[in-house]
Structures are given as C-alpha cells and as structure tokens.
N, C-alpha and C. Protein backbone atom coordinates (compact mmCIF):
# COMPACT_ATOMS: atom_id res chain seq x y z
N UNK A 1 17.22 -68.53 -35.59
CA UNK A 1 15.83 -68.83 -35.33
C UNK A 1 15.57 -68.75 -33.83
N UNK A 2 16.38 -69.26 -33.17
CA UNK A 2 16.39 -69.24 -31.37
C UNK A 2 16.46 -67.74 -31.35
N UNK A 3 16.87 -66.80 -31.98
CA UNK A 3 17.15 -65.23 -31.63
C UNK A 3 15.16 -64.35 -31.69
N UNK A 4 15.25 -65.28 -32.86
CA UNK A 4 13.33 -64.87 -33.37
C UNK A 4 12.65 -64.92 -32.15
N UNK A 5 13.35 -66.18 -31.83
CA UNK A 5 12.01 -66.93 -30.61
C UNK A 5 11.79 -66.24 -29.21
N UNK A 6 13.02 -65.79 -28.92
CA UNK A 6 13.85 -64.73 -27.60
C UNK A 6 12.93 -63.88 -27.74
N UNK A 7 13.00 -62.98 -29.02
CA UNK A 7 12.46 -61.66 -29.00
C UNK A 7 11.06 -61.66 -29.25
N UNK A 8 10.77 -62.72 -29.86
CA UNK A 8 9.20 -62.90 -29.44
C UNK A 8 8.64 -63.00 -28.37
N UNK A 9 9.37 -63.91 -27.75
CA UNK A 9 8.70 -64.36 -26.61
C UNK A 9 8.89 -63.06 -25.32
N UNK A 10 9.85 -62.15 -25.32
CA UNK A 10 10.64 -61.26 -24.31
C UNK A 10 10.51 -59.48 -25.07
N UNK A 11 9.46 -59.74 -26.31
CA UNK A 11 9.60 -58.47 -26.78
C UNK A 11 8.91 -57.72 -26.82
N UNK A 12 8.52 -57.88 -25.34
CA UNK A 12 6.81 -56.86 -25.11
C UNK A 12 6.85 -55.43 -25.27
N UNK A 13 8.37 -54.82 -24.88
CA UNK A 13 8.60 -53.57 -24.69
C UNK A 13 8.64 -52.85 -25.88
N UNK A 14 8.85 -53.63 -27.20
CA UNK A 14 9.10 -53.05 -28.31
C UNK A 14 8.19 -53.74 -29.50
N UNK A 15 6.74 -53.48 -28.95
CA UNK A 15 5.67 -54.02 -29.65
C UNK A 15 5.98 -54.65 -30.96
N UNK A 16 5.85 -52.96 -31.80
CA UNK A 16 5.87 -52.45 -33.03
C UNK A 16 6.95 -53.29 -33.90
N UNK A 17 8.31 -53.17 -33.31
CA UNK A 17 9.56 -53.65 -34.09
C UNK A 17 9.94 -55.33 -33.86
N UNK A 18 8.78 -55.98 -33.13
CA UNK A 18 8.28 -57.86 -32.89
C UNK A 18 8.43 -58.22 -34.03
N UNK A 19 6.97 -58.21 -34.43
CA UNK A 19 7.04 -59.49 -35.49
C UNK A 19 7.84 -59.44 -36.78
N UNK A 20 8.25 -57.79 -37.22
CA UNK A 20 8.92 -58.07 -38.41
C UNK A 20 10.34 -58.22 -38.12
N UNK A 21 10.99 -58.03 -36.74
CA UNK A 21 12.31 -58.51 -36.46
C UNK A 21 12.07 -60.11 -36.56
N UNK A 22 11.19 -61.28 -36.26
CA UNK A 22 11.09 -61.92 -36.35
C UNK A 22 11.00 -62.78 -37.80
N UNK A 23 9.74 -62.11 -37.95
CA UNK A 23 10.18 -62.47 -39.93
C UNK A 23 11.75 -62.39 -40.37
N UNK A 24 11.69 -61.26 -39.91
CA UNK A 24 13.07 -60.67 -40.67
C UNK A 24 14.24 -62.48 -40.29
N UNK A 25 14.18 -62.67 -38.52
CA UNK A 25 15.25 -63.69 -38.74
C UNK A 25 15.12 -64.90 -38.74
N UNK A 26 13.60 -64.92 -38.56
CA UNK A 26 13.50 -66.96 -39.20
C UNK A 26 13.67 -67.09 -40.39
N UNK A 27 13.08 -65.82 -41.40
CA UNK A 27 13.74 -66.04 -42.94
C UNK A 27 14.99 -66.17 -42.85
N UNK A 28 15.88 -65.77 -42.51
CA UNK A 28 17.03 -65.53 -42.36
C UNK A 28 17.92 -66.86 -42.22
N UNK A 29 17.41 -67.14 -40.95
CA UNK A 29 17.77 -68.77 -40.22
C UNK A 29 17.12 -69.92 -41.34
N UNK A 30 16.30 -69.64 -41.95
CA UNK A 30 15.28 -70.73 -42.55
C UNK A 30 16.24 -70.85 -43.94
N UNK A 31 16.93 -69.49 -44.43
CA UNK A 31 17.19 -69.64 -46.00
C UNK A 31 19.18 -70.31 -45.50
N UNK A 32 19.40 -69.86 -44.56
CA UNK A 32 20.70 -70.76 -44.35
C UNK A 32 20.57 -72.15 -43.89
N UNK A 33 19.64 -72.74 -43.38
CA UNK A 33 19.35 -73.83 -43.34
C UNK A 33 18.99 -74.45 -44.82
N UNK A 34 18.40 -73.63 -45.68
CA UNK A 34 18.03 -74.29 -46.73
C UNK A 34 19.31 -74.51 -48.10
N UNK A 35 20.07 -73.49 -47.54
CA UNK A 35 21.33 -73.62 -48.61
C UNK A 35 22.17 -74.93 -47.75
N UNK A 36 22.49 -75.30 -46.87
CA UNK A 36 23.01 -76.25 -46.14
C UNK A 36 22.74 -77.27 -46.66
N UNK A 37 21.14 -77.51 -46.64
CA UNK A 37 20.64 -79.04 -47.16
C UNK A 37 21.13 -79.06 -48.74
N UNK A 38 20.50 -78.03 -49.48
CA UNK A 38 20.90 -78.15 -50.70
C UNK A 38 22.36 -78.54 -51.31
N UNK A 39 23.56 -77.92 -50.39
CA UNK A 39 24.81 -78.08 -50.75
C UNK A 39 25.11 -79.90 -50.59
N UNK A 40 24.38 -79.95 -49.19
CA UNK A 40 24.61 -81.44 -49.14
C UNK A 40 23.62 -82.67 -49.79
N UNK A 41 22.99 -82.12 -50.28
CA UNK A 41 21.49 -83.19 -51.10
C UNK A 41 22.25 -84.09 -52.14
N UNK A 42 22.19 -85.59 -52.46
CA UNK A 42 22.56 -86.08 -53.30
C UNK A 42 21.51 -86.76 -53.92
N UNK A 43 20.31 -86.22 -53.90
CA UNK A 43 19.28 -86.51 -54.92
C UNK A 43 18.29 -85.41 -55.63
N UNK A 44 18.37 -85.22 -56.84
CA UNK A 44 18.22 -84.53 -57.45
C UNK A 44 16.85 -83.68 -57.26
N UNK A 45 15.67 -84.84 -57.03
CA UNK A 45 13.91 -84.37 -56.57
C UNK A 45 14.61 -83.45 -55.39
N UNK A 46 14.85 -84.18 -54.13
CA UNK A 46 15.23 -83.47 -53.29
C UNK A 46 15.76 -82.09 -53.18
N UNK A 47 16.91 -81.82 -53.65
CA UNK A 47 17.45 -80.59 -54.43
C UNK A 47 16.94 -79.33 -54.78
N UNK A 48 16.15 -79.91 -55.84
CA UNK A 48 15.37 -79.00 -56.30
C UNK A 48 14.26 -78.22 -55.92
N UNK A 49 14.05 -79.34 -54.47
CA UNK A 49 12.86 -78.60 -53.35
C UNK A 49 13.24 -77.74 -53.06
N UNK A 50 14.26 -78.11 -52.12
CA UNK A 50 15.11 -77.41 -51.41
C UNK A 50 15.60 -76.11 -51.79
N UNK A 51 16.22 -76.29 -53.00
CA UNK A 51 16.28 -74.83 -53.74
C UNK A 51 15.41 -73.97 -53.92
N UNK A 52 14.69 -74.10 -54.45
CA UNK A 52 12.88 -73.45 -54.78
C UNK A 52 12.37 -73.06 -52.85
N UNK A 53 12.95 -73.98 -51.69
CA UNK A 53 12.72 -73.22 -50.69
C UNK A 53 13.42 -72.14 -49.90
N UNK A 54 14.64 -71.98 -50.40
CA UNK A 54 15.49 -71.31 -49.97
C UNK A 54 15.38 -70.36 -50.76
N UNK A 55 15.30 -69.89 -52.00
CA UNK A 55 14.66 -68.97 -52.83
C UNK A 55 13.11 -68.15 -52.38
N UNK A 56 12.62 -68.75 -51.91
CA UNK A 56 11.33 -68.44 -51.09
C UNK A 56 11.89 -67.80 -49.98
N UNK A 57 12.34 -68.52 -49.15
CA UNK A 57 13.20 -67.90 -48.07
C UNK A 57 13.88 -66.41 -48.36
N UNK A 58 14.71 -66.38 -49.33
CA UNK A 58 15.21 -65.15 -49.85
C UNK A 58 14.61 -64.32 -49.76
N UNK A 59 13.62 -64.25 -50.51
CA UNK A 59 12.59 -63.36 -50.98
C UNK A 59 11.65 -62.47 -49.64
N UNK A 60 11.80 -63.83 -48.46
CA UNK A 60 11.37 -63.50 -47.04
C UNK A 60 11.95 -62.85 -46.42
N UNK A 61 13.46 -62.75 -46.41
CA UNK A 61 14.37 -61.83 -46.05
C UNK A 61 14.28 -60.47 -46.45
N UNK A 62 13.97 -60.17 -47.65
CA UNK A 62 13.86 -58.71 -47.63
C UNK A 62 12.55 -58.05 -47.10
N UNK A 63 11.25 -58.69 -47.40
CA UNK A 63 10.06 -58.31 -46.99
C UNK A 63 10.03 -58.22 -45.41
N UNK A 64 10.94 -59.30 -44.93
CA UNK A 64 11.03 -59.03 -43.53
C UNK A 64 12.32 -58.15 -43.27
N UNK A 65 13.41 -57.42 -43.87
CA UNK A 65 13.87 -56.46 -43.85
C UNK A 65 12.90 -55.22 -44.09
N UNK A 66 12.70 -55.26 -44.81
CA UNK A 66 11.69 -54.07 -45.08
C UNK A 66 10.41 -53.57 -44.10
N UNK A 67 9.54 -54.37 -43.63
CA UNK A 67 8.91 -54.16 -42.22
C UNK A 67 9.30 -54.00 -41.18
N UNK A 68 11.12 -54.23 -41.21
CA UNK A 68 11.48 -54.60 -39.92
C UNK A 68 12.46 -52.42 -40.25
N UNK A 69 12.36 -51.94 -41.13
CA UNK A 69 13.62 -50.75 -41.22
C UNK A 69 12.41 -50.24 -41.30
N UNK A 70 11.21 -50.09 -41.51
CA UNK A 70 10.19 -49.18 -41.46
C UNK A 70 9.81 -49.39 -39.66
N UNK A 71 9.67 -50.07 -38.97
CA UNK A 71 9.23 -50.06 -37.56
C UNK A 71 10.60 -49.55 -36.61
N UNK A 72 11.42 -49.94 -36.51
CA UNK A 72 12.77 -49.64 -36.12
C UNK A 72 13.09 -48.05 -36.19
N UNK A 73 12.63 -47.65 -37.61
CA UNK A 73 12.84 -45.85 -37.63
C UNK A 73 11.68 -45.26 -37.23
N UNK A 74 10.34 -45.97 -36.67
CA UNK A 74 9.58 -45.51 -35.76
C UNK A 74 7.96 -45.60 -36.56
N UNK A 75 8.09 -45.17 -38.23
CA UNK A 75 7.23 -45.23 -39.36
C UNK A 75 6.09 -46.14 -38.85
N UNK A 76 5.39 -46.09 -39.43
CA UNK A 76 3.89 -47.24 -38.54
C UNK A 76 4.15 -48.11 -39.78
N UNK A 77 3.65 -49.04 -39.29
CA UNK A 77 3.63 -50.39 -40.45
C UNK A 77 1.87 -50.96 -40.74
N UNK A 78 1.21 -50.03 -41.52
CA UNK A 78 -0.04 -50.57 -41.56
C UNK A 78 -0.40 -51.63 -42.19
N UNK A 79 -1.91 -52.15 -42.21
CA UNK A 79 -2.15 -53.42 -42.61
C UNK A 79 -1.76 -53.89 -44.42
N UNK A 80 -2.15 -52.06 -44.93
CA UNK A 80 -2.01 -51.62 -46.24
C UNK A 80 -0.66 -51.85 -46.85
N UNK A 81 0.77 -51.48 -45.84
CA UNK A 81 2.07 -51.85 -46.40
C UNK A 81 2.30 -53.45 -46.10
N UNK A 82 1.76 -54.06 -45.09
CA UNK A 82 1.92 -55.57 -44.81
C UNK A 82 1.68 -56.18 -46.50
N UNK A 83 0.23 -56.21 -46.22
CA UNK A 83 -0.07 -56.61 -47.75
C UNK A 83 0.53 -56.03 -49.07
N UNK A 84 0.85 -55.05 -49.53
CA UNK A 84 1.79 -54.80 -50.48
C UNK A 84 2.75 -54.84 -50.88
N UNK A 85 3.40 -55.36 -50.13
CA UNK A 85 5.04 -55.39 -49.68
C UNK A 85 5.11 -57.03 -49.72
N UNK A 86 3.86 -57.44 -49.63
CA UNK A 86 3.86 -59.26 -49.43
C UNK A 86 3.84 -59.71 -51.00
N UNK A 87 2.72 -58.78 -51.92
CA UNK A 87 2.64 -58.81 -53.32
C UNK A 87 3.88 -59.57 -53.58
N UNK A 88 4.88 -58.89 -54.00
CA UNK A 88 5.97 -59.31 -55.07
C UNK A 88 6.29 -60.51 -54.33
N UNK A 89 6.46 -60.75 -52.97
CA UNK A 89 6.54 -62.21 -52.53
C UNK A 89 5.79 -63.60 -52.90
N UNK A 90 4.71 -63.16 -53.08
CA UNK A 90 3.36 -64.27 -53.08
C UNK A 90 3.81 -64.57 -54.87
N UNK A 91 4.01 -63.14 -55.29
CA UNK A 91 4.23 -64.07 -56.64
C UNK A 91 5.22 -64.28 -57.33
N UNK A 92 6.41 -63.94 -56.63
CA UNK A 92 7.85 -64.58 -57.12
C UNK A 92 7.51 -66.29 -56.49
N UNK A 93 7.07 -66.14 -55.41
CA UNK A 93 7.29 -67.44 -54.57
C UNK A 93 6.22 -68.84 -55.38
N UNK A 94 4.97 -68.00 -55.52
CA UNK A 94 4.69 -68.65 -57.15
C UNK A 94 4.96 -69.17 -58.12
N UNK A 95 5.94 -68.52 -59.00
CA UNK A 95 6.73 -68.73 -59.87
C UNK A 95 7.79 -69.75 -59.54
N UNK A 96 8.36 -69.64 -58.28
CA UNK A 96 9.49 -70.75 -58.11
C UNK A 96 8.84 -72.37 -57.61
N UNK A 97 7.74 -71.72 -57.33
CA UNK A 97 6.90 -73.52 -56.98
C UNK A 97 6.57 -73.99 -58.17
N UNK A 98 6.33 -73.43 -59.69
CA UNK A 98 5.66 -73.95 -60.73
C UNK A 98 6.98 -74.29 -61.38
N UNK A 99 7.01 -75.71 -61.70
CA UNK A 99 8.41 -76.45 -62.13
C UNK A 99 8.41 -75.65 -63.76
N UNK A 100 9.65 -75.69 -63.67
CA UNK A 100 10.79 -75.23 -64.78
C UNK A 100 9.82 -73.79 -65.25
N UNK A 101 9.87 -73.03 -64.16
CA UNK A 101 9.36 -71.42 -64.58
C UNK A 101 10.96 -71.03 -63.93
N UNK A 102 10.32 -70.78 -62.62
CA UNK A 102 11.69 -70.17 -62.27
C UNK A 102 12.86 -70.64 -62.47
N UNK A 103 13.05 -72.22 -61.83
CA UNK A 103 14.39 -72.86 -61.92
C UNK A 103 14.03 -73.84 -63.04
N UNK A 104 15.49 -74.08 -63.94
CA UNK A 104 15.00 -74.83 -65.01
C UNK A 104 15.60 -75.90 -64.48
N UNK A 105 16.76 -76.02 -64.15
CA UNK A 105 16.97 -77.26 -63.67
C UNK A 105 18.07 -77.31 -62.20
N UNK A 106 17.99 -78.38 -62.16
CA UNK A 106 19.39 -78.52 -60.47
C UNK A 106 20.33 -79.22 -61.30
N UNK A 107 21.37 -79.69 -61.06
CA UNK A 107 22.57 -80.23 -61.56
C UNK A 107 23.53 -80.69 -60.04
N UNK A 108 23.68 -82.40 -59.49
CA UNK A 108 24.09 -83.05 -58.18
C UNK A 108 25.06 -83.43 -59.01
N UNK A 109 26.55 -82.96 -58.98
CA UNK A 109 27.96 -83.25 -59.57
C UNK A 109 28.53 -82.99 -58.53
N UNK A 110 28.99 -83.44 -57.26
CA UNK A 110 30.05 -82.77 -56.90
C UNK A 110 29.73 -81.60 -56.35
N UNK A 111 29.54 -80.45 -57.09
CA UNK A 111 28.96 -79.01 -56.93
C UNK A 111 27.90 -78.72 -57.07
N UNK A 112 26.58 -79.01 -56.26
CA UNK A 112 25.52 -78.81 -56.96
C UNK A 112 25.19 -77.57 -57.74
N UNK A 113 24.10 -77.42 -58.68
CA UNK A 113 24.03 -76.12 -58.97
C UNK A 113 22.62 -75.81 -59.28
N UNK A 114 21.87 -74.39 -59.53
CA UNK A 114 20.75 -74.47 -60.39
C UNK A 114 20.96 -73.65 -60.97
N UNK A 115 19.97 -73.71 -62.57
CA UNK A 115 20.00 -73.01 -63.32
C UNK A 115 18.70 -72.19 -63.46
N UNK A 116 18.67 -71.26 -63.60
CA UNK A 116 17.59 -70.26 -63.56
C UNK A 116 16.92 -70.09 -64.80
N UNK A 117 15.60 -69.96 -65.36
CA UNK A 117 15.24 -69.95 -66.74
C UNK A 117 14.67 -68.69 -66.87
C-alpha cells in the first residue's frame, strides 16, 4: 500500500500507467491484509466480514491488473473500458455482501475456513 502511495504521489511522469498501478496494489495490499485478519479472527460475525472483504479485494486485483497491462503496453484506457471491466466487479462484489449467496458459511476451529455456496 506504501508502494501505491509512492507512485501516486511521484508518478507524474507516467500519467497513464498511475492510477491503475495503484488500484492494481492497494487491492493487492488490502486483500493480504484481509486474509491476515481472517486467519487470525476468533469470532465468527467478524470472520465472515472479513472474508466477504478480501474476496472483494480479489476481485480488485484483477480489474486493477487489467487496467494496469492495458496502460503499461501503451493501449489507452477509456472511460468505456473503466466502466466495463468494473461490471463483473460491482456484481460479484454484490453477491458476496448478500449473506449466504456467495459464502454459505465461515467455520473458527483452529483452521478457519469458508464455504462457498
């Protein structure tokens, strides 16, 4: 996330390939932070946030891969691929906020786990 912030803040020279290198690594930083908490969560509500945010997170990682390998090989990134490319995000990320769609349940044993429905 400190790497995001660098190149934001210092990445005047390389307009174009900014903000989705950025997406690209606060998702990044955000979904390993979120598996961290989850591994260590010993309450179940909790957990299950957490999971459902790191799954979100996921999902941020590629969309911000994907803006970030289209600007990098030089390709323009219009407003038209922003928004389309966000689609399948907005509504996977949907799905994992509406309880027991995406994840059916968490399981705090020792190993936490989730189960996917």
């Amino acid at each position: 996330i400190l790497l995001a912030a660098v190149v934001f803040v210092n990445g005047a020279n390389q307009q174009r390939i900014r903000i989705p290198f950025v997406i690209f690594a606060v998702s990044t930083g955000l979904w390993s932070i979120g598996i961290s908490l989850f591994v260590a969560a010993t309450n179940e509500a909790f957990a299950a946030t957490i999971a459902g945010f790191y799954y979100i997170a996921a999902l941020a990682i590629a969309y911000g891969f994907f803006l970030f390998s289209r600007a990098y090989t030089g390709r323009s990134v219009h407003e038209s691929i922003w928004s389309l490319a966000g689609l399948p995000l907005i509504g996977i990320a949907t799905l994992v906020l509406l309880p027991n769609v995406f994840i059916e349940s968490v399981s705090i044993n020792g190993s936490n786990s989730v189960t996917l429905g």
